[in-house]
C-alpha atoms as a PDB file:
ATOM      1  CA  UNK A   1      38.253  66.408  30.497  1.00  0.00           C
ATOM      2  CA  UNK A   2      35.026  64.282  29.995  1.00  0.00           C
ATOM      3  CA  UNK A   3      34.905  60.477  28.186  1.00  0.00           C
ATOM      4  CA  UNK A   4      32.715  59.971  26.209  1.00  0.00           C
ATOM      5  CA  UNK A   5      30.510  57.491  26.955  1.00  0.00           C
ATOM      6  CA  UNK A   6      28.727  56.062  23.404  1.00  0.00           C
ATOM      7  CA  UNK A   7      29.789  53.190  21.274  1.00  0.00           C
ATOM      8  CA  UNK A   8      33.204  52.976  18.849  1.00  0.00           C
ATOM      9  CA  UNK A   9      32.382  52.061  15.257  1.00  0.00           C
ATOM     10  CA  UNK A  10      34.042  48.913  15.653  1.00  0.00           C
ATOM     11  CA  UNK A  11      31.698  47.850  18.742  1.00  0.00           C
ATOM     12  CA  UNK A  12      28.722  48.595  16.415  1.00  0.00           C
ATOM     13  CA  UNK A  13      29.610  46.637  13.673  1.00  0.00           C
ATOM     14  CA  UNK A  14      30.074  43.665  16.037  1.00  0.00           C
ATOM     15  CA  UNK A  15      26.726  43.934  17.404  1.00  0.00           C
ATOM     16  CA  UNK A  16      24.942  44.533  14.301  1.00  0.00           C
ATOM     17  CA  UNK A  17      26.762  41.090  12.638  1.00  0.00           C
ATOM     18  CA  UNK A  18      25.780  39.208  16.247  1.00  0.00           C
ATOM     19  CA  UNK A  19      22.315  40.296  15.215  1.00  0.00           C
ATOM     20  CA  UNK A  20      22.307  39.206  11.895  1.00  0.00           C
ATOM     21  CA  UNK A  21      24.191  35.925  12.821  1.00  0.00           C
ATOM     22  CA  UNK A  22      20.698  35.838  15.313  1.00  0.00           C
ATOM     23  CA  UNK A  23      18.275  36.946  12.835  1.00  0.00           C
ATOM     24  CA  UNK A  24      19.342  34.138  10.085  1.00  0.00           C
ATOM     25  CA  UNK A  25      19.403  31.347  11.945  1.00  0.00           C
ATOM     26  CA  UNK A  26      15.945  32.265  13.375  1.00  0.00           C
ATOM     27  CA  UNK A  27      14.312  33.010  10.054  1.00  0.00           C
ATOM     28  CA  UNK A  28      15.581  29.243   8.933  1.00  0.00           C
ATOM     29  CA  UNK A  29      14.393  27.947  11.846  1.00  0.00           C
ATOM     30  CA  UNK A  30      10.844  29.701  11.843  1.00  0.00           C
ATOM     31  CA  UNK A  31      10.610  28.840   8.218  1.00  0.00           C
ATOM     32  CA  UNK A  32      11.316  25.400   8.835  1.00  0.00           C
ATOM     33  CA  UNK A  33       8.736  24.735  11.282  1.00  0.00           C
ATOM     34  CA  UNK A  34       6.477  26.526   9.631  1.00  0.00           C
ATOM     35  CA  UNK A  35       7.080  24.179   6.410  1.00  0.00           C
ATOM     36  CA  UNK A  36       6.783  21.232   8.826  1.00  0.00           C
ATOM     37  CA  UNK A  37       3.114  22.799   9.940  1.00  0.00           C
ATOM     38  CA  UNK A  38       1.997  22.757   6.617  1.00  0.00           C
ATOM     39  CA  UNK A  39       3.713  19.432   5.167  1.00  0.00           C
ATOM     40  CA  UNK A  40       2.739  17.194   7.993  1.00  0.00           C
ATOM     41  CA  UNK A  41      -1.032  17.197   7.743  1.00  0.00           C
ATOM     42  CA  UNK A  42      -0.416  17.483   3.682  1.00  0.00           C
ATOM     43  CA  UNK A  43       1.284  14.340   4.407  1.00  0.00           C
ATOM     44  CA  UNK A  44      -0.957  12.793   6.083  1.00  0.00           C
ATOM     45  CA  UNK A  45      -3.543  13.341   3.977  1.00  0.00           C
ATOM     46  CA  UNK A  46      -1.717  11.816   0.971  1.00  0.00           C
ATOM     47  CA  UNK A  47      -0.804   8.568   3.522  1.00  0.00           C
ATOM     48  CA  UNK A  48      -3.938   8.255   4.287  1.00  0.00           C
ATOM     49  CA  UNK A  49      -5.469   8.329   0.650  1.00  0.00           C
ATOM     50  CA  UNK A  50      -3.180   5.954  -0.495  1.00  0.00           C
ATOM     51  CA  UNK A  51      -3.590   3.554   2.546  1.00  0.00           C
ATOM     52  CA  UNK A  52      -7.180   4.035   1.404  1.00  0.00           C
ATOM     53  CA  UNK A  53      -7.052   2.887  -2.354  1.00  0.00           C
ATOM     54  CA  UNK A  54      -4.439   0.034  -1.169  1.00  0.00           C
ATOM     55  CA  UNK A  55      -7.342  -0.933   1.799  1.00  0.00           C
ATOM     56  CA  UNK A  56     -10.073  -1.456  -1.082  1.00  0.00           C
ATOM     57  CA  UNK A  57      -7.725  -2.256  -3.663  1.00  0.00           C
ATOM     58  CA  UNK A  58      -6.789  -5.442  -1.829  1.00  0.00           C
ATOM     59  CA  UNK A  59      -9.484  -6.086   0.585  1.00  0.00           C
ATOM     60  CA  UNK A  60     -12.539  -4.275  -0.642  1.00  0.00           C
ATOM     61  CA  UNK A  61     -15.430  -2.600   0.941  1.00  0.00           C
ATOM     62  CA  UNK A  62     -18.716  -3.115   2.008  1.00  0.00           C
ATOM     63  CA  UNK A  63     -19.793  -2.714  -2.198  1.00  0.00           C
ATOM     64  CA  UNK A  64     -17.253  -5.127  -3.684  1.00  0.00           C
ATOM     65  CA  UNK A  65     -14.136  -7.084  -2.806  1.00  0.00           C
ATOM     66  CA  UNK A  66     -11.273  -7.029  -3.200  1.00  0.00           C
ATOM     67  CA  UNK A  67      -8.038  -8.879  -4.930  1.00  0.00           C
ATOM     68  CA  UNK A  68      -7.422 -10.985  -1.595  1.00  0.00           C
ATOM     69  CA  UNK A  69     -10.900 -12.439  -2.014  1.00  0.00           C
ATOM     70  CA  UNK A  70     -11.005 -12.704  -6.374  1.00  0.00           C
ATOM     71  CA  UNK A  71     -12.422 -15.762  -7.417  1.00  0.00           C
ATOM     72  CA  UNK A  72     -11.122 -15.084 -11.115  1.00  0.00           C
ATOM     73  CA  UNK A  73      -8.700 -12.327 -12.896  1.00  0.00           C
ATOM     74  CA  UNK A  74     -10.674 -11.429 -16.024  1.00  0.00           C
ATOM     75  CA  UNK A  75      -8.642  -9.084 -17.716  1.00  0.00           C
ATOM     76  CA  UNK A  76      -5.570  -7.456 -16.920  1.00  0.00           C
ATOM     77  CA  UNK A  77      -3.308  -4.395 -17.996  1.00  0.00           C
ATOM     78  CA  UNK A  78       0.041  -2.402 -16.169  1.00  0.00           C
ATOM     79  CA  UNK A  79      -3.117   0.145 -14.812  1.00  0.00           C
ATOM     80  CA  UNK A  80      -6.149  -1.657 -14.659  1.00  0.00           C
ATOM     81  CA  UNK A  81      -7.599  -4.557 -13.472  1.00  0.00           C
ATOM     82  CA  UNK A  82     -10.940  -6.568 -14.566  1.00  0.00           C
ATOM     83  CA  UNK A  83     -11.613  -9.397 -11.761  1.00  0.00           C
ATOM     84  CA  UNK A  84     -14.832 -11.243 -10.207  1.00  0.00           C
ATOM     85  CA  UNK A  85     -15.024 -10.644  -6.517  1.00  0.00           C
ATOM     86  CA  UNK A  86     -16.190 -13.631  -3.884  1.00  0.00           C
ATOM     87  CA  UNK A  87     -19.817 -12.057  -4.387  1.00  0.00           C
ATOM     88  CA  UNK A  88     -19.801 -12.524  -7.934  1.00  0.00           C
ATOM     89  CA  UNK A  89     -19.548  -8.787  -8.428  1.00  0.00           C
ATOM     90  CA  UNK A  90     -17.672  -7.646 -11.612  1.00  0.00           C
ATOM     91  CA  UNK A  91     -14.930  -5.075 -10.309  1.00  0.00           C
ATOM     92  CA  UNK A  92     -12.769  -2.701 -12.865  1.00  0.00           C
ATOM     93  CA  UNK A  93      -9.976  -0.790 -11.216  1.00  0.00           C
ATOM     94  CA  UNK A  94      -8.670   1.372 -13.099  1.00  0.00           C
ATOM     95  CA  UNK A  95      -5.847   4.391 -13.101  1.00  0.00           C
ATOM     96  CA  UNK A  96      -6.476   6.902 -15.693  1.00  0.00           C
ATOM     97  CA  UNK A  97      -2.512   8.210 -16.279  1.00  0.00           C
ATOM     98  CA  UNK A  98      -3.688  11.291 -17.701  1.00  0.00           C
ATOM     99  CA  UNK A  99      -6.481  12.668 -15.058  1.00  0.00           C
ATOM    100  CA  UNK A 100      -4.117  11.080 -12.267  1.00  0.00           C
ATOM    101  CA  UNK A 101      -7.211   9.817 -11.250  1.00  0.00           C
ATOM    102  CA  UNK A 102      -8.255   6.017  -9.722  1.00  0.00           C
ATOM    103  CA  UNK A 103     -11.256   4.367 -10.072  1.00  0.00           C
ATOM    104  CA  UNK A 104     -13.141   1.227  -9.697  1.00  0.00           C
ATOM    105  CA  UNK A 105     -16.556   0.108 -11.363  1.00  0.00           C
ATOM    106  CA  UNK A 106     -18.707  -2.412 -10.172  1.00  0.00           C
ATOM    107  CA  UNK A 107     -20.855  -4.352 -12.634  1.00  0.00           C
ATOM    108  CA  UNK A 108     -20.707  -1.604 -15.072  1.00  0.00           C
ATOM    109  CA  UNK A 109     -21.706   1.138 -12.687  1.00  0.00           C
ATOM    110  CA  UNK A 110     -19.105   3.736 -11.660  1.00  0.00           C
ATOM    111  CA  UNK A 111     -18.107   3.872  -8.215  1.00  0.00           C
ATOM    112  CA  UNK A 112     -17.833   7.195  -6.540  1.00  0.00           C
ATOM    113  CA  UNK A 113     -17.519   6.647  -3.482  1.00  0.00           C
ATOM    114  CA  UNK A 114     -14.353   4.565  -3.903  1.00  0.00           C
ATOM    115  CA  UNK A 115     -11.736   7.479  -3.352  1.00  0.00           C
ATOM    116  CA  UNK A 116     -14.778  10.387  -2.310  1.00  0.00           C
ATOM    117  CA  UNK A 117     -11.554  12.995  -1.352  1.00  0.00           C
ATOM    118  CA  UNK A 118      -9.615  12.699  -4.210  1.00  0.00           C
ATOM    119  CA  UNK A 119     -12.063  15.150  -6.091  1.00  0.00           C
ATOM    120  CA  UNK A 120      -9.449  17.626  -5.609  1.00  0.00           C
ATOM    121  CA  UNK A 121      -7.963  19.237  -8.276  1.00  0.00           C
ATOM    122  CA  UNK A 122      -4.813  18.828  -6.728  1.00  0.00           C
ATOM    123  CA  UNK A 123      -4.344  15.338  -5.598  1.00  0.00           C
ATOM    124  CA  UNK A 124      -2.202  13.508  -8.235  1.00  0.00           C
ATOM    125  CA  UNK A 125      -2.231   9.805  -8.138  1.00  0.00           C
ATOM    126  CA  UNK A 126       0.479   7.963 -10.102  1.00  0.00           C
ATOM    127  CA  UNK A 127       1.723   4.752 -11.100  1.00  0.00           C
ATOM    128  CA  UNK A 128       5.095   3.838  -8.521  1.00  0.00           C
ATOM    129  CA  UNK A 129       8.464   4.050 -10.368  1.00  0.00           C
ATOM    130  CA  UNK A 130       8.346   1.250 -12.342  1.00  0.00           C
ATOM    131  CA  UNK A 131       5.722   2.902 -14.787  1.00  0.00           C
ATOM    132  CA  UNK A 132       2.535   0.344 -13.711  1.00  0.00           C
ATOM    133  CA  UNK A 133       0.239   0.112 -11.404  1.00  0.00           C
ATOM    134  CA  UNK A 134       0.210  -3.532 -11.003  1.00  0.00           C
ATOM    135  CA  UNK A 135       3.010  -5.833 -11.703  1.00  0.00           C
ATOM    136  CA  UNK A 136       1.750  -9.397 -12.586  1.00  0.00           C
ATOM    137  CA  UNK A 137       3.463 -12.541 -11.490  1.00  0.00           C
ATOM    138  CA  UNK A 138       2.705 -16.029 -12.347  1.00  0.00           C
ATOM    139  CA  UNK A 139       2.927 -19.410  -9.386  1.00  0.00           C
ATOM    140  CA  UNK A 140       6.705 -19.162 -10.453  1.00  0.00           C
ATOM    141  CA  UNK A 141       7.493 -15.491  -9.841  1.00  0.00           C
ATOM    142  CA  UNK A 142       7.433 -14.975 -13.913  1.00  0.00           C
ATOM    143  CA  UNK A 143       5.112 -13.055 -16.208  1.00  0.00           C
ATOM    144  CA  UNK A 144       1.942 -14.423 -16.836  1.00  0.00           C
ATOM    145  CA  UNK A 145       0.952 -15.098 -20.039  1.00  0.00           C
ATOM    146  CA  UNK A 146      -2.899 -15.435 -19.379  1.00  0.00           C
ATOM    147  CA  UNK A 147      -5.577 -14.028 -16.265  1.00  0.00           C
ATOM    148  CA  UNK A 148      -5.677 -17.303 -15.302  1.00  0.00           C
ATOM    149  CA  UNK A 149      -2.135 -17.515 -14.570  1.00  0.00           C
ATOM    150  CA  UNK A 150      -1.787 -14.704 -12.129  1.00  0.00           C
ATOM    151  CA  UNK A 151      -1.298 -15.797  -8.828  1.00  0.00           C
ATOM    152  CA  UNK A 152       0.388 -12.281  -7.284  1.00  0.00           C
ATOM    153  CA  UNK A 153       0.034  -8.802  -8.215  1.00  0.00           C
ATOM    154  CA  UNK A 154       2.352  -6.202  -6.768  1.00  0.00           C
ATOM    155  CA  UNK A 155       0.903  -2.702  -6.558  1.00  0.00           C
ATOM    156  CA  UNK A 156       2.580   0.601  -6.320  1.00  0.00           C
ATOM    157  CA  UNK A 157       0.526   3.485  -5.599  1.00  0.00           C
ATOM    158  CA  UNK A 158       1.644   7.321  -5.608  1.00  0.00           C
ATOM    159  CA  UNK A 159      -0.326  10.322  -4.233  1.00  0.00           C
ATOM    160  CA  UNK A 160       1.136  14.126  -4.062  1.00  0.00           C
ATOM    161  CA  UNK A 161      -0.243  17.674  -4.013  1.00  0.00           C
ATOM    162  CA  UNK A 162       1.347  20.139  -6.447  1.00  0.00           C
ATOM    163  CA  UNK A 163       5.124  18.852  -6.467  1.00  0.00           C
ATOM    164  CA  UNK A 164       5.021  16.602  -3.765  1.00  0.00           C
ATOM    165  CA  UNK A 165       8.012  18.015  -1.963  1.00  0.00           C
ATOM    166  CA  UNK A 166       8.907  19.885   1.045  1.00  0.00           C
ATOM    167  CA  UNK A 167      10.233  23.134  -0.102  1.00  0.00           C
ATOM    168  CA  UNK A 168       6.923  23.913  -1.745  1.00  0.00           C
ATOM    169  CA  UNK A 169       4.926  22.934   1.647  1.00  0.00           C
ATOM    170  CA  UNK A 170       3.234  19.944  -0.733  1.00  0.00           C
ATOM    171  CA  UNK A 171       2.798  16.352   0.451  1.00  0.00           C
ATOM    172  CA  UNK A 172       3.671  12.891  -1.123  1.00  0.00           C
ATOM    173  CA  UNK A 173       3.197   9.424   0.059  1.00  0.00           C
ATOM    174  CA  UNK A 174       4.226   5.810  -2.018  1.00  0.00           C
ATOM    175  CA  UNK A 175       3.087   2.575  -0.892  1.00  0.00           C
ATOM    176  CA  UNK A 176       3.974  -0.211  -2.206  1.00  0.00           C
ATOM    177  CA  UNK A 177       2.130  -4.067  -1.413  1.00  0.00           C
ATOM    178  CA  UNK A 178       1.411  -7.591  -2.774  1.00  0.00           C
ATOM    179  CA  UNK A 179      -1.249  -9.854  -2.903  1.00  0.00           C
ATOM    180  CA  UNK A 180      -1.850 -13.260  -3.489  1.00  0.00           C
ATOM    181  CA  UNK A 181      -5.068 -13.860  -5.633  1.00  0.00           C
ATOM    182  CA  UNK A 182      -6.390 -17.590  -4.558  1.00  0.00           C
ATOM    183  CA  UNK A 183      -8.504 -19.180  -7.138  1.00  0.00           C
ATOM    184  CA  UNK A 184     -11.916 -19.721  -5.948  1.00  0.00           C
ATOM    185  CA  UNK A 185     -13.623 -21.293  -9.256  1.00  0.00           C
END
């Protein structure tokens, strides 16, 4: 009498769930990474953009300065600022809540070289969670009642593709940083 020599019904269901087991955990994993591909440089291209407003924001450029170097706070609002720069350069920055868009003007004339890669259509910029832009503080950590009483301005800044998150391979960065305005009258 011959064996036979093939598999029992019970040995192929065994294999075929150790493959499956296999398979799942390898299509997370290859998902994952693939996700992490994709986010990381989104990421870093929403870090970057948002270092980038905060660099001019505070310090300026070669066209205008910045907060650091004011000499007076003209006007003020929770998403723009009016100020006179060190140069004597009129400077309006400005987030427009319902573009999702940041600008800055200098005397009168509109900056557009200020954020040049935000042009996309999908780079959101938005005020931080407290709902402003800028947060105003007076010499005794209270609200100002006038421009000439600022003496600090915090600024949270928010940039994201589509959602923002992870699971739809979008990036997000939030900064947040302060600034003391000197008065150079």
């Amino acid at each position: 009498m011959k064996k036979n020599k093939g598999f029992s019904t019970i040995e192929l269901v065994v294999i075929i769930s150790i493959i499956g087991i296999i398979a799942a955990v390898t299509t997370s994993i290859i998902i994952s990474s693939l996700q992490g591909l994709v986010y990381t440089p989104n990421n870093l291209n929403m870090d970057m953009l948002v270092q980038d407003a905060l660099d001019k924001i505070v310090d300026g450029d070669n066209l205008a300065g910045g907060l650091r170097f004011c000499k007076n706070i003209t006007a003020f609002s929770p998403n723009s600022i009016t100020f006179t720069d060190q140069n004597s350069k009129t400077v309006i920055i400005t987030l427009d809540t319902g573009t999702n868009k940041l600008t800055r003007t200098i005397n009168a004339v509109a900056d557009n070289t200020f954020l040049y890669y935000q042009g996309s259509s999908t780079i959101k910029i938005t005020t931080g969670r407290n709902g402003a832009l800028f947060l105003y503080y007076n010499s005794s950590e209270g609200t100002p009642v006038s421009a000439s009483a600022i003496r600090r301005i915090a600024i949270n800044l928010i940039a994201y593709t589509g959602s923002g998150t992870f699971v739809n391979w979008q990036g997000k960065a939030e900064y947040t940083t302060s600034v003391w305005t000197p008065r150079f009258i």
